[in-house]
C-alpha atoms as a PDB file:
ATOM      1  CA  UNK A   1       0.000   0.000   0.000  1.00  0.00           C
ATOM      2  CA  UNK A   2       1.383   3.246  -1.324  1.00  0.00           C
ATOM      3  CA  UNK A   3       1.473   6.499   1.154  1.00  0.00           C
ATOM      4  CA  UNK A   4      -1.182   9.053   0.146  1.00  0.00           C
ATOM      5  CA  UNK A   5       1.083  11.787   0.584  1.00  0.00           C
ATOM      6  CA  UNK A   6       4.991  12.485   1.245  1.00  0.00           C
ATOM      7  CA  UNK A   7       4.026  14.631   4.597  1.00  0.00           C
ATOM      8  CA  UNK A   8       1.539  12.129   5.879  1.00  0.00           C
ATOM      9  CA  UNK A   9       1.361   9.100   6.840  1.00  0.00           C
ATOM     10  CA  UNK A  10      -2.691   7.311   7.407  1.00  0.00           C
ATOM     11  CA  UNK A  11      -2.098   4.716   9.300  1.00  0.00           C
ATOM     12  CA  UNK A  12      -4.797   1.494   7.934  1.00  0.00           C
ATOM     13  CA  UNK A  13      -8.293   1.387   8.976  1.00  0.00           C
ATOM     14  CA  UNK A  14      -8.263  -2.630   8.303  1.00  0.00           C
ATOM     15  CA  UNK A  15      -5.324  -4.942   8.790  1.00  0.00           C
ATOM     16  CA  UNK A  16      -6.099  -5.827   4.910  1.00  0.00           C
ATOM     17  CA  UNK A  17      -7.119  -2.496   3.335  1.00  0.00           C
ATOM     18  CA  UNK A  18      -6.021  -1.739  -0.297  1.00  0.00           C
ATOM     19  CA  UNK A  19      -6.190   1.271  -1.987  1.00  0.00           C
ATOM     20  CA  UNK A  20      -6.881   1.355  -5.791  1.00  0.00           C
ATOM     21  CA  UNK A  21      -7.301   4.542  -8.296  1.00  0.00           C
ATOM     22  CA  UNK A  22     -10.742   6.073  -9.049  1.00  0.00           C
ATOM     23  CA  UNK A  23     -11.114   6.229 -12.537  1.00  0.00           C
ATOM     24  CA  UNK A  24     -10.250   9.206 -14.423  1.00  0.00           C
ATOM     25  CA  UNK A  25      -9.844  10.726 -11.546  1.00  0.00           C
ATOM     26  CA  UNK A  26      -6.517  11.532  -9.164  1.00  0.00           C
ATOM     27  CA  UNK A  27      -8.095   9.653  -6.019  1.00  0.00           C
ATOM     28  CA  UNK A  28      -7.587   6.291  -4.696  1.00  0.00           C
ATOM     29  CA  UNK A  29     -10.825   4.857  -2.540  1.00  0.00           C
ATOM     30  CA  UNK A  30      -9.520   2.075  -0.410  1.00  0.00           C
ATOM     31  CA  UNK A  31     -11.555  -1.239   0.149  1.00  0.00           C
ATOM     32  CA  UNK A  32     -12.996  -0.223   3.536  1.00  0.00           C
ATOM     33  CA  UNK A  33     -14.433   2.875   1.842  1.00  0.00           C
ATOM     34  CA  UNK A  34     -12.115   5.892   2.316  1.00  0.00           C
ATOM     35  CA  UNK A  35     -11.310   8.093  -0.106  1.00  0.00           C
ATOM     36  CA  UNK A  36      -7.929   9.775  -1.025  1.00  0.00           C
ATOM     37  CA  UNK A  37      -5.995  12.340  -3.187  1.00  0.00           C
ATOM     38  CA  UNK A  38      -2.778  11.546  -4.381  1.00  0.00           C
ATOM     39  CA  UNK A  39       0.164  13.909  -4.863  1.00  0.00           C
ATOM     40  CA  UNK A  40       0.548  15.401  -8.663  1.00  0.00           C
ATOM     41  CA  UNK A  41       1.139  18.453 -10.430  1.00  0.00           C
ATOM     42  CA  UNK A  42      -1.685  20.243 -11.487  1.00  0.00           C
ATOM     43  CA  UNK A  43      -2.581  22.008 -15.058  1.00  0.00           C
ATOM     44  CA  UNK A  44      -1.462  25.085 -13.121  1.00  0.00           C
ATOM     45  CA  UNK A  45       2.008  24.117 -12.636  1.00  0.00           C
ATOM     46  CA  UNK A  46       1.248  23.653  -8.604  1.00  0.00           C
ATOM     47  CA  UNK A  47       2.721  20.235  -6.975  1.00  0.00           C
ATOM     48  CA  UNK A  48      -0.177  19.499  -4.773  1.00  0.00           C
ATOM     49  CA  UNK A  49       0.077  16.769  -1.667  1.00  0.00           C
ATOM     50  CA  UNK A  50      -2.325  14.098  -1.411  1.00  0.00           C
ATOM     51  CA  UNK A  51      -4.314  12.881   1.810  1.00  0.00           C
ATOM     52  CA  UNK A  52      -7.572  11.444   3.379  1.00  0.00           C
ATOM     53  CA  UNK A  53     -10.594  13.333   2.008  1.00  0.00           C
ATOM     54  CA  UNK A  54     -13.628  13.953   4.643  1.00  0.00           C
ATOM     55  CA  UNK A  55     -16.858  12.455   4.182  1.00  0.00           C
ATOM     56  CA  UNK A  56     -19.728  14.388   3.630  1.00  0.00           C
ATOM     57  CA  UNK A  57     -22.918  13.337   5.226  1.00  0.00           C
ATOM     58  CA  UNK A  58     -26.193  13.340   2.967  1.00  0.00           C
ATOM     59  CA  UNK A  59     -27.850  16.625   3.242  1.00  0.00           C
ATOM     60  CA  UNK A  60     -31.385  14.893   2.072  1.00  0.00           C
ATOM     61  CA  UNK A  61     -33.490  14.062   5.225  1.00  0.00           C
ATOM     62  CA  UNK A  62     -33.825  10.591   5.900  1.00  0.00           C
ATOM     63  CA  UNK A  63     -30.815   9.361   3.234  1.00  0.00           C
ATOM     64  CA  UNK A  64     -27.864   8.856   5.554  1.00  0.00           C
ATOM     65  CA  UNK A  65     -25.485   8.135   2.285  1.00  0.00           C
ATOM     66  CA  UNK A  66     -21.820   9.236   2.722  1.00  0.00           C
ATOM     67  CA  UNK A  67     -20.218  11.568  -0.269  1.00  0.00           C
ATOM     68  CA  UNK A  68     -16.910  12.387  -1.350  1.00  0.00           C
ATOM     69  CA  UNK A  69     -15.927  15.864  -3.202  1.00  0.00           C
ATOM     70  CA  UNK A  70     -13.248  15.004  -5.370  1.00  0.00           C
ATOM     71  CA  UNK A  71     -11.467  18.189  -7.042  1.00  0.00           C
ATOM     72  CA  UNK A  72      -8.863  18.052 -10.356  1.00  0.00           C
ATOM     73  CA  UNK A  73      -8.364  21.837 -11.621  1.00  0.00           C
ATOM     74  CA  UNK A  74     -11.990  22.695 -12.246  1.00  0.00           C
ATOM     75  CA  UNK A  75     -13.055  19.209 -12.487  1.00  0.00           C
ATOM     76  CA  UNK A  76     -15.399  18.744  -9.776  1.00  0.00           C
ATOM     77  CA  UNK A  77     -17.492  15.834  -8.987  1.00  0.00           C
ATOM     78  CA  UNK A  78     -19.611  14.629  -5.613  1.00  0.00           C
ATOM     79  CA  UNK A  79     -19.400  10.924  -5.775  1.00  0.00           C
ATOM     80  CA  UNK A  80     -21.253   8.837  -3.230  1.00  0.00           C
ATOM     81  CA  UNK A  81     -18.654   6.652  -1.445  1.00  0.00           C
ATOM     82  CA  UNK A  82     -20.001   3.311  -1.982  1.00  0.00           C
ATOM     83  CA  UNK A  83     -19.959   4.637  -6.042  1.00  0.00           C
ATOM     84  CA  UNK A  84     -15.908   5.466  -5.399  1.00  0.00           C
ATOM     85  CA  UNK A  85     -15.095   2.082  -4.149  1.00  0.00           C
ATOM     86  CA  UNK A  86     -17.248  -0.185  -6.546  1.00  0.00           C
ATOM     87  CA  UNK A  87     -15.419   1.839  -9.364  1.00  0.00           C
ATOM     88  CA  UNK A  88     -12.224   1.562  -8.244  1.00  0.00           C
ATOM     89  CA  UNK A  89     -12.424  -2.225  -7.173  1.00  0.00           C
ATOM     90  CA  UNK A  90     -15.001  -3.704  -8.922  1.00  0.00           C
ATOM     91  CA  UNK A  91     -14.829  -1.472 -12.611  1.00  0.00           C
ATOM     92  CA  UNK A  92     -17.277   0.859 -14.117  1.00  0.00           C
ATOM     93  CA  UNK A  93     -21.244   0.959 -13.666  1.00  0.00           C
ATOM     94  CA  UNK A  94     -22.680  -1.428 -15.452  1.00  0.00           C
ATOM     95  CA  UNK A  95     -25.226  -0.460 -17.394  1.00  0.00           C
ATOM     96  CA  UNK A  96     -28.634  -0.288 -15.300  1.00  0.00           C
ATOM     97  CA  UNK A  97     -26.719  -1.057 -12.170  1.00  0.00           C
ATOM     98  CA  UNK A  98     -26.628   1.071  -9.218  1.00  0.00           C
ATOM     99  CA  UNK A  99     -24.450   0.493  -5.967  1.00  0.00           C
ATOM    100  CA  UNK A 100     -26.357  -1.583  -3.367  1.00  0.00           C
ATOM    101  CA  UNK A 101     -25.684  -1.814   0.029  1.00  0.00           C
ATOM    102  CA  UNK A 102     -25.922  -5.778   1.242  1.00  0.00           C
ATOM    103  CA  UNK A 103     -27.062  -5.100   5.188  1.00  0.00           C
ATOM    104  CA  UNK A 104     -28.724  -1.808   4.017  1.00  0.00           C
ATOM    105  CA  UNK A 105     -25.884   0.019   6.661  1.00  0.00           C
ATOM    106  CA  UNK A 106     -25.684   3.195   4.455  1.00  0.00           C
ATOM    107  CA  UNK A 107     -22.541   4.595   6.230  1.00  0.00           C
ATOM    108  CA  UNK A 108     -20.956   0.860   5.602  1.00  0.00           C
ATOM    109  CA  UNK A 109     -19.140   1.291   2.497  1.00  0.00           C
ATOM    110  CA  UNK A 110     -16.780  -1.707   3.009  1.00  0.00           C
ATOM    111  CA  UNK A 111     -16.237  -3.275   0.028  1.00  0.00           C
ATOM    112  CA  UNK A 112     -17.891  -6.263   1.695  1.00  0.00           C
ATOM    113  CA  UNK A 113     -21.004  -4.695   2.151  1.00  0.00           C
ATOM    114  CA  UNK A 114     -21.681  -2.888  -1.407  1.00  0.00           C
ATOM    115  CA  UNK A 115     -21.942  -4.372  -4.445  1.00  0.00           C
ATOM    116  CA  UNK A 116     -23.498  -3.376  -8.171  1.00  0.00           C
ATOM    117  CA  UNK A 117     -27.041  -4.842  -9.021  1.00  0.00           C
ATOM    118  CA  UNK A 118     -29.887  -3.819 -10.489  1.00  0.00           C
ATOM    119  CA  UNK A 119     -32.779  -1.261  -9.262  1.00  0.00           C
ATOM    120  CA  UNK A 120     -35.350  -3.940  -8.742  1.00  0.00           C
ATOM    121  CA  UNK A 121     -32.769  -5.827  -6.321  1.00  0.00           C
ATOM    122  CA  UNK A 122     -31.584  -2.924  -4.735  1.00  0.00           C
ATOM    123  CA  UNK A 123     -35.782  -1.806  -4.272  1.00  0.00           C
ATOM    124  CA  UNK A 124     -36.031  -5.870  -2.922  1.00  0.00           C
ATOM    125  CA  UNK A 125     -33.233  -5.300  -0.512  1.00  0.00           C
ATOM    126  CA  UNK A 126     -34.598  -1.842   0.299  1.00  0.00           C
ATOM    127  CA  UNK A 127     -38.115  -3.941   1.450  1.00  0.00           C
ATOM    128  CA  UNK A 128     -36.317  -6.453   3.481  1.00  0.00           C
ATOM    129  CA  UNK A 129     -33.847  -4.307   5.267  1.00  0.00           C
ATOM    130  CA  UNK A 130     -37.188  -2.322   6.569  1.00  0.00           C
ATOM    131  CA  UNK A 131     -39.123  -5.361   7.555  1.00  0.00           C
ATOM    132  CA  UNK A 132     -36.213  -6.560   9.528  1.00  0.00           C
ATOM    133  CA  UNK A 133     -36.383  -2.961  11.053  1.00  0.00           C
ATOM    134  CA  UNK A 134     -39.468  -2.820  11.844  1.00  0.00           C
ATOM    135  CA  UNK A 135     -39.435  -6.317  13.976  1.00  0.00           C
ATOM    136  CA  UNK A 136     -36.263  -4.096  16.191  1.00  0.00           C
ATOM    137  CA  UNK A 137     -37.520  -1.009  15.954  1.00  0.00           C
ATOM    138  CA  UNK A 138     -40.430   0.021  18.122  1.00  0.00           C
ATOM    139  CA  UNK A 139     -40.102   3.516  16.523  1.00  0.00           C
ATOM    140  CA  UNK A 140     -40.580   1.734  12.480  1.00  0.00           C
ATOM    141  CA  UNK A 141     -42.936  -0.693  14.149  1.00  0.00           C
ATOM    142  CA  UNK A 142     -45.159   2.709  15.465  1.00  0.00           C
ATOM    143  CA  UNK A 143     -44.770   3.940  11.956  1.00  0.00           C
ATOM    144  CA  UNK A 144     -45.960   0.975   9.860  1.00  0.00           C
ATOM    145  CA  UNK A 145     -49.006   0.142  11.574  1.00  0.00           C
ATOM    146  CA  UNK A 146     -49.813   4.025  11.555  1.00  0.00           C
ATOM    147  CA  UNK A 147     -49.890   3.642   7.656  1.00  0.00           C
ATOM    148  CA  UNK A 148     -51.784   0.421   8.002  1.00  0.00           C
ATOM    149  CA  UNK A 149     -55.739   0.818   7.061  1.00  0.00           C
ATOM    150  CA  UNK A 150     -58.044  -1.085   9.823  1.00  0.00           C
ATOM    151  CA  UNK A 151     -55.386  -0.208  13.016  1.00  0.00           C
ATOM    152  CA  UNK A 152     -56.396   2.347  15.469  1.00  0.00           C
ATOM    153  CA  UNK A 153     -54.631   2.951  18.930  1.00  0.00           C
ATOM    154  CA  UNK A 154     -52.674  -0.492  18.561  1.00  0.00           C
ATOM    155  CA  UNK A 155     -50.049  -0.986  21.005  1.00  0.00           C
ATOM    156  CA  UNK A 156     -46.820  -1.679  19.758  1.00  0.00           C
ATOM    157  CA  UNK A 157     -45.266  -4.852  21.544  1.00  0.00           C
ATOM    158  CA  UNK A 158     -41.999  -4.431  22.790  1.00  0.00           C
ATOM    159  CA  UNK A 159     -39.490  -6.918  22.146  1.00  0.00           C
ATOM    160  CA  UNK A 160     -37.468  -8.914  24.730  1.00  0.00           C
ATOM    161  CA  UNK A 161     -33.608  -8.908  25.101  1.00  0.00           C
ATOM    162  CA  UNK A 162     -32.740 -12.884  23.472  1.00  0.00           C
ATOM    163  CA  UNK A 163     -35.630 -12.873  21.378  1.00  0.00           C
ATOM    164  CA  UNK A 164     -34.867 -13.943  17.720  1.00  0.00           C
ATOM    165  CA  UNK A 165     -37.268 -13.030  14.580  1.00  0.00           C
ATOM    166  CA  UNK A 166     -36.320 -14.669  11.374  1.00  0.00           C
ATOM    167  CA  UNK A 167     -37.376 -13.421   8.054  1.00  0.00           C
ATOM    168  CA  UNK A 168     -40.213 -16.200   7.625  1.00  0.00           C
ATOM    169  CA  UNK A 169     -41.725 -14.947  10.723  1.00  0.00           C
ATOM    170  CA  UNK A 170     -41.852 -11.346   8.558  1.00  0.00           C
ATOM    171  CA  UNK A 171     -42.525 -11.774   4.980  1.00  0.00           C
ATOM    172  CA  UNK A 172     -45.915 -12.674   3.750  1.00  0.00           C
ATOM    173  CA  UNK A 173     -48.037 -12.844   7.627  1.00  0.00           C
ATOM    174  CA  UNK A 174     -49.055  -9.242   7.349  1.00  0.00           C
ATOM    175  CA  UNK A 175     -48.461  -9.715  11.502  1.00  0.00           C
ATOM    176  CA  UNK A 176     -46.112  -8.316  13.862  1.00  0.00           C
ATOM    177  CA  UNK A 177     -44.570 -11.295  15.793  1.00  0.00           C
ATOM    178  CA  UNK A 178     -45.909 -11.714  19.445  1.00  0.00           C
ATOM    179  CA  UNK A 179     -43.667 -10.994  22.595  1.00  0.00           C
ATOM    180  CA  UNK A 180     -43.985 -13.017  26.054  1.00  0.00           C
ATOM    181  CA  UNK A 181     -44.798  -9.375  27.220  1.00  0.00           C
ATOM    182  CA  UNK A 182     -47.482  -8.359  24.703  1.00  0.00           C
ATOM    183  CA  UNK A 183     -49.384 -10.547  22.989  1.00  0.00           C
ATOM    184  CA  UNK A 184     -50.100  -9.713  18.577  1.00  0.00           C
ATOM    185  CA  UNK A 185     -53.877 -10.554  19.485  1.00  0.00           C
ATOM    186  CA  UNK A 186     -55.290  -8.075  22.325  1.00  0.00           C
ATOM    187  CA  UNK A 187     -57.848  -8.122  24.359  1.00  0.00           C
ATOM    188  CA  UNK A 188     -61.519  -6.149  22.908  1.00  0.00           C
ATOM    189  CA  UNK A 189     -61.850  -3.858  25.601  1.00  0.00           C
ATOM    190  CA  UNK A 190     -65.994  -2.822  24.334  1.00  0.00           C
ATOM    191  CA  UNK A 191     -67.169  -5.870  24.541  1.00  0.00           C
ATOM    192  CA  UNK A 192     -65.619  -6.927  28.275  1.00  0.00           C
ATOM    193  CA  UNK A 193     -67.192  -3.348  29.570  1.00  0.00           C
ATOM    194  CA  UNK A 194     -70.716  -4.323  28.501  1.00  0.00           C
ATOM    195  CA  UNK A 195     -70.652  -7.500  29.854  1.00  0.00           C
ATOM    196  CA  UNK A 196     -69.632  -5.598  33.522  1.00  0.00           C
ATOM    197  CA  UNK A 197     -72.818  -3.268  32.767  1.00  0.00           C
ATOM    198  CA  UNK A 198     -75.605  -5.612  32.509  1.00  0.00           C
ATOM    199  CA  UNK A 199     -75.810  -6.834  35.902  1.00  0.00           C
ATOM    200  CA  UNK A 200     -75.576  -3.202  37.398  1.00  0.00           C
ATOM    201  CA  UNK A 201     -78.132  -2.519  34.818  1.00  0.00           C
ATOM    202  CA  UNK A 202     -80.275  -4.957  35.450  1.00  0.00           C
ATOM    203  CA  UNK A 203     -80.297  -3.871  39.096  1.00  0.00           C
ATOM    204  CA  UNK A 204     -81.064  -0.773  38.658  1.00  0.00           C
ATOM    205  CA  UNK A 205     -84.121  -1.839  36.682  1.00  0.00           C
ATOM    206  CA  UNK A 206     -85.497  -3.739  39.701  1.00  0.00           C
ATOM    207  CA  UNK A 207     -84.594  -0.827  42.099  1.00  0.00           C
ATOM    208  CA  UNK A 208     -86.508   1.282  39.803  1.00  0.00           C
ATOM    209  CA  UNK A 209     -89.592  -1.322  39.635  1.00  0.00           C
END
């Protein structure tokens, strides 16, 4: 692995990073998704040191992707980080492909974890990676029953420390999974106040009589 710069010196953020060359572009983005420039001379005649770039969060509520600004003269380009490390480890695009994280970690850009497919995988990953959230997330749980027709004032169970969901128990049921806390089914609460009334009812008939 080749220094980014002569004055400094980044020490590895994996025992087995590698750094490879952006295309067409004076960057390296290593495997574990960092991005770098390298030293060069520019069109301006300026010798210009290389070194770690900073990410850039996603200003787009909600997004949470990472961004690098990489800069060559009056080049510019804002290239998400999972983009910089397919191309410079995997090759170019292909065509229809867009990067795709695996876990659905957005800030994960380890080579590991991104790959290229195509939109309706990466929509089919986007689907699973929120199911799986909802089932750990009373927050997402809240929110998809909100959007559900037919549920009113539902009370989200919570979900014990150990438990274990699996997919199966997601996809296809339309159900939350029970917890020994809360059951999915609860109780009608009408129905069990009515019964209470009719004997006091029916008491105060006879009183009245």
């Amino acid at each position: 692995m080749s220094a980014p710069s002569l004055l400094l010196d980044v020490p590895a953020c994996c025992e087995d990073e590698t750094w490879k060359p952006v295309p067409c572009w004076p960057h390296e983005a290593s495997s574990c998704g960092r991005v770098r420039s390298i030293d060069r001379l520019g069109g301006d005649g300026i010798w210009r040191l290389g070194g770690l770039l900073p990410p850039q969060p996603d200003s787009r509520p909600g997004k949470g992707y990472l961004y690098y600004d990489l800069r060559d003269g009056k080049r510019r380009r804002r290239i998400p980080a999972a983009v910089a490390v397919l191309e410079a480890h995997r090759g170019p695009r292909p065509p229809g492909c867009e990067a795709c994280h695996n876990r659905g970690i957005r800030t994960d850009n380890h080579l590991s974890e991104i790959r290229w497919d195509t939109r309706e995988a990466n929509l089919a990953d986007m689907a699973e990676h929120a199911a799986l959230r909802v089932v750990t997330d009373p927050a997402a749980m809240t929110d998809a029953l909100s959007q559900t027709p037919g549920h009113r004032g539902v009370r989200v169970p919570t979900l014990c420390q150990g438990s274990s969901v699996t997919r199966q128990e997601v996809q296809g049921t339309g159900r939350f999974p029970s917890s020994p806390i809360f059951p999915s089914v609860l109780i009608p609460v009408q129905p069990f106040l009515r019964t209470l009334r009719t004997p006091f009812r029916s008491l105060r008939n006879r009183q009245a009589a």
